[in-house]
N, C-alpha and C. Protein backbone atom coordinates (compact mmCIF):
# COMPACT_ATOMS: atom_id res chain seq x y z
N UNK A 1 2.36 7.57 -30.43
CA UNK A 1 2.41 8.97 -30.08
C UNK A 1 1.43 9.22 -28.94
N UNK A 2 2.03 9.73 -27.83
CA UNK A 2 1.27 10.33 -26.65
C UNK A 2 0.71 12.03 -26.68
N UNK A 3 -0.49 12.10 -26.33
CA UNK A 3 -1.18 13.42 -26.75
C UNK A 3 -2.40 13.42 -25.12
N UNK A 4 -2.56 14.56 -25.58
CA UNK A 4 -3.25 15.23 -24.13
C UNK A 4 -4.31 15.93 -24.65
N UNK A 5 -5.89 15.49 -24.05
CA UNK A 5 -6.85 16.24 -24.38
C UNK A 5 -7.42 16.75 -23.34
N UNK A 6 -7.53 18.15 -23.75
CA UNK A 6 -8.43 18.63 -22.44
C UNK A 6 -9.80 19.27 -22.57
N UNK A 7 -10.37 18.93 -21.25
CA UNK A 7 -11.80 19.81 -21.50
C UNK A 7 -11.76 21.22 -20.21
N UNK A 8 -11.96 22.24 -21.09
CA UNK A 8 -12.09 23.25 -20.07
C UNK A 8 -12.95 23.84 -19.82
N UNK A 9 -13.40 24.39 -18.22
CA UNK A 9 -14.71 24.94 -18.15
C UNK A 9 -15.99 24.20 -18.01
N UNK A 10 -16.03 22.95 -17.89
CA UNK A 10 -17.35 22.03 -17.97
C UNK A 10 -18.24 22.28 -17.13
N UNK A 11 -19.36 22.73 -17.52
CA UNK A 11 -20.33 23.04 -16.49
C UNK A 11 -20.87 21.78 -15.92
N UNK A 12 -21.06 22.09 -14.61
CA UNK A 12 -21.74 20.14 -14.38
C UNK A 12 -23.14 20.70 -13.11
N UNK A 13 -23.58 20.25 -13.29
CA UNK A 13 -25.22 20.62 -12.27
C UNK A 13 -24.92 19.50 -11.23
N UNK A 14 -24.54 20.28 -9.44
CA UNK A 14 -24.35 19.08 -8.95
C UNK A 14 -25.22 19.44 -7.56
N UNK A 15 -25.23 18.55 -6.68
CA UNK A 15 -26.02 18.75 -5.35
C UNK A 15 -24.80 18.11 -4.34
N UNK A 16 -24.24 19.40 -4.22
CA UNK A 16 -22.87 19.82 -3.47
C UNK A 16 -23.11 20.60 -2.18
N UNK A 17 -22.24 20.40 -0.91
CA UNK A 17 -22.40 21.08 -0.04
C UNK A 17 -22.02 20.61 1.70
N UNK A 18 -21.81 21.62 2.60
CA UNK A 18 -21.43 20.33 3.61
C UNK A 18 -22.73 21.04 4.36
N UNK A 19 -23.57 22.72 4.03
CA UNK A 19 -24.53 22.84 4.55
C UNK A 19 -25.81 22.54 4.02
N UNK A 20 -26.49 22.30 4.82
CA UNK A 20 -27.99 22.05 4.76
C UNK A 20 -28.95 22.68 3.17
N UNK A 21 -28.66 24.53 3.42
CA UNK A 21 -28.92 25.66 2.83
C UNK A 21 -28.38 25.04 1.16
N UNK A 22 -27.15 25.11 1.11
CA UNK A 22 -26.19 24.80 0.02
C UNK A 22 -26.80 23.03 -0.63
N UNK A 23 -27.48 22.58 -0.05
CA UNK A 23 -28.06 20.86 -0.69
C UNK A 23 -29.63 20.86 -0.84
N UNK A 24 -29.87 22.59 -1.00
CA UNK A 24 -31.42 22.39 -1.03
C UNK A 24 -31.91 22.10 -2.82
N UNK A 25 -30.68 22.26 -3.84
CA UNK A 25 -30.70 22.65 -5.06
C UNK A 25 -29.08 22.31 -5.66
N UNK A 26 -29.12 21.68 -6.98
CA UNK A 26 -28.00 21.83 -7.77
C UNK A 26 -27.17 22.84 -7.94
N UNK A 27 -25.83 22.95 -8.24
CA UNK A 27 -25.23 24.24 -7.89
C UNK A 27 -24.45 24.04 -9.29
N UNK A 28 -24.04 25.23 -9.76
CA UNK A 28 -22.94 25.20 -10.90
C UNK A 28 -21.81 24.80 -10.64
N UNK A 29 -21.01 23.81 -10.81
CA UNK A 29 -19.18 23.40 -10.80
C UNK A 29 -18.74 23.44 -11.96
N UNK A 30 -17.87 23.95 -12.00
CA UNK A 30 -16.74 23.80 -13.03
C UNK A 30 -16.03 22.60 -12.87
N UNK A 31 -15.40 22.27 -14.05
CA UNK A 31 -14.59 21.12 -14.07
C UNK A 31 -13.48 21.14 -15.37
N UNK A 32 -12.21 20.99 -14.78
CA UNK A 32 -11.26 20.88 -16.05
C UNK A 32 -10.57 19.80 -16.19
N UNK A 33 -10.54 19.17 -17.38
CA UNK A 33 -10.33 17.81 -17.31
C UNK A 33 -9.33 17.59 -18.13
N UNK A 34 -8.09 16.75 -18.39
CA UNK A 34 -6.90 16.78 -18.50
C UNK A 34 -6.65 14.85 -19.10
N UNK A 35 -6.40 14.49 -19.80
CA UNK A 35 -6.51 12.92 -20.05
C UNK A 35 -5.27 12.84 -21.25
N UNK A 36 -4.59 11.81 -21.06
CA UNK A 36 -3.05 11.44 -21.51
C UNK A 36 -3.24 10.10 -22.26
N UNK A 37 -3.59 9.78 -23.79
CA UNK A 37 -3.41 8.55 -24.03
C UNK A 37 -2.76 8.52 -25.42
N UNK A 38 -2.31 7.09 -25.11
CA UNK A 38 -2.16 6.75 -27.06
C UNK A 38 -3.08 7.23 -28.09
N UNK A 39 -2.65 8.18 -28.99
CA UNK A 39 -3.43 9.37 -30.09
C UNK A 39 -2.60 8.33 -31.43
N UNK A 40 -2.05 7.79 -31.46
CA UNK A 40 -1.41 7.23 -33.18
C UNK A 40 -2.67 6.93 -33.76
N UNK A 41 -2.94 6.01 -33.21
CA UNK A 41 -4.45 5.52 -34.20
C UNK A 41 -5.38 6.68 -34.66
N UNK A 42 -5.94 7.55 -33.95
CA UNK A 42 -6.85 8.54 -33.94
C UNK A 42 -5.77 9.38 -35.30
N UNK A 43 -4.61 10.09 -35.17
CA UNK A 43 -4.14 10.60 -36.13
C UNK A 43 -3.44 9.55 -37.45
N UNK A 44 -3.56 8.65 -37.06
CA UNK A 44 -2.89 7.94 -38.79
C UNK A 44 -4.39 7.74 -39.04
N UNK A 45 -5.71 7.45 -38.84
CA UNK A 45 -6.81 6.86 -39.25
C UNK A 45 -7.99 8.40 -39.29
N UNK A 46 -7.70 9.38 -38.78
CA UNK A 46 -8.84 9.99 -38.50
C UNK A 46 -10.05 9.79 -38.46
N UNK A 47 -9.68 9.21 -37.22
CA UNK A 47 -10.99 8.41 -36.86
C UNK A 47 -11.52 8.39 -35.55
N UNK A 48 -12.51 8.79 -35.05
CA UNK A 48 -12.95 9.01 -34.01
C UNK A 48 -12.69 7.57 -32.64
N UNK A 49 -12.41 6.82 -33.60
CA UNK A 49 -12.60 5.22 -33.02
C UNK A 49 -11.10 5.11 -32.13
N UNK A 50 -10.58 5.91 -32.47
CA UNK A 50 -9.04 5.78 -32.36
C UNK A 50 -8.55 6.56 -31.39
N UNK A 51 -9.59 7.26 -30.38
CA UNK A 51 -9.01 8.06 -29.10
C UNK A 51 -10.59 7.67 -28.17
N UNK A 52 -10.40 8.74 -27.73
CA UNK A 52 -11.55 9.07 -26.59
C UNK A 52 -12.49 10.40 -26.78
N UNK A 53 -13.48 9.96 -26.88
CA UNK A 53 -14.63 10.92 -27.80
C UNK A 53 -15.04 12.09 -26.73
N UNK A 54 -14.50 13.09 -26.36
CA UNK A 54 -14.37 14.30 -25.68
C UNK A 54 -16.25 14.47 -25.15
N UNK A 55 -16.75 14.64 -26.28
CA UNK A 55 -18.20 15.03 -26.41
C UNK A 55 -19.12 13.99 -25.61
N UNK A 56 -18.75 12.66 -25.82
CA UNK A 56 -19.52 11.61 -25.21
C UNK A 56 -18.97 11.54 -23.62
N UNK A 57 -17.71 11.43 -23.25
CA UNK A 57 -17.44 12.00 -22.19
C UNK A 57 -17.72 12.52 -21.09
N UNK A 58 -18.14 13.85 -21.62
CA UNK A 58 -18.69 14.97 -21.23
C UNK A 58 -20.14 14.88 -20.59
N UNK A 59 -20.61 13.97 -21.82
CA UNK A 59 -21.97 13.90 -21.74
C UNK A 59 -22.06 12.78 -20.25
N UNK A 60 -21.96 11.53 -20.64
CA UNK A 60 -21.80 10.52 -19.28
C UNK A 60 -21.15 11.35 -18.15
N UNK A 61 -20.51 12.32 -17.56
CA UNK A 61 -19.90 12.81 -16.52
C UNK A 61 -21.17 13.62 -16.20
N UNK A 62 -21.86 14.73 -16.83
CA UNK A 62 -22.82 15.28 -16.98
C UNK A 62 -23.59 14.09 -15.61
N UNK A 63 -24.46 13.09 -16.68
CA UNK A 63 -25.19 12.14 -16.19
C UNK A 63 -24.95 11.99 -15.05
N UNK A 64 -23.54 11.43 -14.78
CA UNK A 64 -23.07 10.54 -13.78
C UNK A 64 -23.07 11.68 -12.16
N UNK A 65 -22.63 12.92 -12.62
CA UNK A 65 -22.57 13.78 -11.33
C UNK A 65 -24.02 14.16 -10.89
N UNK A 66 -24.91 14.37 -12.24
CA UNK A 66 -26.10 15.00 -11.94
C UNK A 66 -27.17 13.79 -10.37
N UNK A 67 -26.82 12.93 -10.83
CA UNK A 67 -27.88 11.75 -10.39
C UNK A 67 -27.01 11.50 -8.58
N UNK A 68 -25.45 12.09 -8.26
CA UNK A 68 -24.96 11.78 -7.46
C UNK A 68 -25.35 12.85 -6.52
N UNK A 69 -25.38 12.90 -4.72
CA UNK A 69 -25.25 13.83 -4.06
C UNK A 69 -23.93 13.56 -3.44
N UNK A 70 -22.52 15.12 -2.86
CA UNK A 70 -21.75 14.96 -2.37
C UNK A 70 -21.34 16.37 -1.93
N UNK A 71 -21.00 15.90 -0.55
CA UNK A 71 -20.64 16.71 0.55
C UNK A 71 -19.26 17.61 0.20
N UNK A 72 -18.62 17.33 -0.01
CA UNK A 72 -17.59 17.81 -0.56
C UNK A 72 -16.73 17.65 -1.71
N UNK A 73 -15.89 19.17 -2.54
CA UNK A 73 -15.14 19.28 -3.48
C UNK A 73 -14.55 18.07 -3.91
N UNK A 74 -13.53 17.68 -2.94
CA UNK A 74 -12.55 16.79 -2.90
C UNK A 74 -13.50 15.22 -3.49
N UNK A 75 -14.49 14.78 -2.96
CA UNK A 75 -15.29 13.89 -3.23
C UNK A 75 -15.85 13.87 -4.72
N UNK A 76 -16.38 15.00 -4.84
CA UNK A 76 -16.96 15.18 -6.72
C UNK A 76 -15.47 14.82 -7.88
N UNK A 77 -14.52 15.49 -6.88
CA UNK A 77 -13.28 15.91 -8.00
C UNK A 77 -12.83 13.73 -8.12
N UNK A 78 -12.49 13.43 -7.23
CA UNK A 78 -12.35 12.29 -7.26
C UNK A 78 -13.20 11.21 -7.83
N UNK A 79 -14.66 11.05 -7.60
CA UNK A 79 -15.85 10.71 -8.29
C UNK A 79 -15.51 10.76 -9.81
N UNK A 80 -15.16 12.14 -10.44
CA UNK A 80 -15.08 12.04 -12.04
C UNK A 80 -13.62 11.98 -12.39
N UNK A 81 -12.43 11.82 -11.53
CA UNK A 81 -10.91 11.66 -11.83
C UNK A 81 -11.24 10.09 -11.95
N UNK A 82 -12.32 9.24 -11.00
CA UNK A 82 -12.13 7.71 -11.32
C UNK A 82 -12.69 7.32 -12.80
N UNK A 83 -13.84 7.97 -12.87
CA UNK A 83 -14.91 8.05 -14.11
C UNK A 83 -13.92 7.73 -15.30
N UNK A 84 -12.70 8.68 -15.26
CA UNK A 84 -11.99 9.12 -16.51
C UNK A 84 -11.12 8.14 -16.74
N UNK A 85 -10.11 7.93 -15.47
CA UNK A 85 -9.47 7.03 -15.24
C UNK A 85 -9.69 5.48 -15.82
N UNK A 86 -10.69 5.28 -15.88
CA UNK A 86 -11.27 4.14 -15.88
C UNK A 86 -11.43 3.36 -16.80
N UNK A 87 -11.07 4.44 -17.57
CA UNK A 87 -11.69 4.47 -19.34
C UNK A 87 -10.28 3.63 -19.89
N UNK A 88 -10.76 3.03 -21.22
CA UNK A 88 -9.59 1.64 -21.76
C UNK A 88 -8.23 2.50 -22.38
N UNK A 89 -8.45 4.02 -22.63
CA UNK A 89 -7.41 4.69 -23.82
C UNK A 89 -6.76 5.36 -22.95
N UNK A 90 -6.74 5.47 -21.17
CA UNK A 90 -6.48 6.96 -20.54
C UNK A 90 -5.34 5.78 -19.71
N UNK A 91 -4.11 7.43 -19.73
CA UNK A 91 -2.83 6.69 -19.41
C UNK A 91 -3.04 7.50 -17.69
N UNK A 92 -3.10 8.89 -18.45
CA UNK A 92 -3.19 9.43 -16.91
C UNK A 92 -4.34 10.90 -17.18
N UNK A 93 -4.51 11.22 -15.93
CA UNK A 93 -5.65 12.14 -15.55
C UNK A 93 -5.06 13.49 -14.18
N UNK A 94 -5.81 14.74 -14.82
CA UNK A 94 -5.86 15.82 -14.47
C UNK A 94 -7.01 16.14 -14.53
N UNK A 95 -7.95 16.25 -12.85
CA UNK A 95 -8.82 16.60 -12.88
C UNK A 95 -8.94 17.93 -11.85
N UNK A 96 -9.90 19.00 -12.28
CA UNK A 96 -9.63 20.32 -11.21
C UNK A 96 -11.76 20.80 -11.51
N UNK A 97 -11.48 20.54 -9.89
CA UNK A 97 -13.51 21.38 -9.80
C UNK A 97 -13.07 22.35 -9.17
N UNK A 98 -14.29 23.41 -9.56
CA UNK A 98 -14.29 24.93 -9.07
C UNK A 98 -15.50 25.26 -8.99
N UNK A 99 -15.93 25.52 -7.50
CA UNK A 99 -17.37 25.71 -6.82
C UNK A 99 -17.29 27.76 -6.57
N UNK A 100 -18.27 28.19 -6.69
CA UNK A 100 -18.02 29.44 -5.81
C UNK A 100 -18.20 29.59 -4.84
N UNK A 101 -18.01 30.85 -4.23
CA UNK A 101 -18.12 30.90 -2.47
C UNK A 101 -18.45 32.42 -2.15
N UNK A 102 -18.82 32.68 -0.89
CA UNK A 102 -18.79 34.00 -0.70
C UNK A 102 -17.85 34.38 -0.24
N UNK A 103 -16.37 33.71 0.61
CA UNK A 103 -15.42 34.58 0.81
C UNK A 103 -14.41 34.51 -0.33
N UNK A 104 -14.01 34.23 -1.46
CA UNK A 104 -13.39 34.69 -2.47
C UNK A 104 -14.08 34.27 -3.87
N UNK A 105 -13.82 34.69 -4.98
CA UNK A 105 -14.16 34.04 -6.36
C UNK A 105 -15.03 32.27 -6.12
N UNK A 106 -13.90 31.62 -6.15
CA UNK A 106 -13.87 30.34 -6.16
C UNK A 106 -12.87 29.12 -5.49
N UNK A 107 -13.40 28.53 -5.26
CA UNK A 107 -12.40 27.34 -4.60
C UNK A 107 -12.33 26.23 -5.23
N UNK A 108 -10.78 25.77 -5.41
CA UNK A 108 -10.72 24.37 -6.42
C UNK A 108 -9.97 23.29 -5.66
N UNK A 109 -10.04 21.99 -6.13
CA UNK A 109 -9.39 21.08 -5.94
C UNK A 109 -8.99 20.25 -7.28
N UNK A 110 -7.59 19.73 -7.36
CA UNK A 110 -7.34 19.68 -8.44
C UNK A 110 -6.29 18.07 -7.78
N UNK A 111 -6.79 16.98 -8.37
CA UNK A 111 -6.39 15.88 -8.42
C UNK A 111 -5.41 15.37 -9.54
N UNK A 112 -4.28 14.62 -10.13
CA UNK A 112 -3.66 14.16 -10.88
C UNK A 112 -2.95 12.54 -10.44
N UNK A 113 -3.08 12.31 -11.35
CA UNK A 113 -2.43 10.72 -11.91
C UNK A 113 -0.92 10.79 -11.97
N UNK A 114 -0.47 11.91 -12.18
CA UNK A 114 1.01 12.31 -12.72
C UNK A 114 1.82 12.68 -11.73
């Protein structure tokens, strides 16, 4: 059985920017994350062992963006679409970052496997 977990809203602390001003400090990104794998095991066993542990995840992406600097959206979004990708249970990946801006709300880029 194929199943889809998502994480929505992930706050990630990153040092983003293509100006100077904008890389003096970590900035808030959003991140929504989207991952497609074999779930049988996880639901016949209920067992954590048997998918991909959302929480731990989260946490290593956390890590992994915090310690990185990058110039642009497209670069971060890709950075944690490989992260995910990469992983032994993930068939395919939906990844979408969302920075703010001053000329509208927010701006996203949104990468997929599919």
């Amino acid at each position: 059985m194929k199943g889809w977990i998502c994480i929505e809203n992930l706050e990630l602390r990153v040092v983003i920017g293509t100006w100077e001003e904008e890389r003096q400090r970590p900035q808030t990104i959003y991140a929504d994350i989207e991952y497609r794998l074999d779930i049988q095991r996880a639901v016949e066993t209920d067992r954590l062992e048997g998918t991909l542990d959302y929480e731990g995840l989260s946490r290593r992406l956390r890590e992994a963006v915090s310690s990185t600097r990058f110039f642009l959206l497209e670069s971060l979004a890709f950075f944690i679409f490989r992260l995910i990708y990469e992983e032994d249970l993930v068939e395919e990946v939906v990844v979408s970052v969302r920075k703010r801006v001053d000329f509208a709300d927010m701006v996203c880029v949104k990468l997929s496997s599919c």
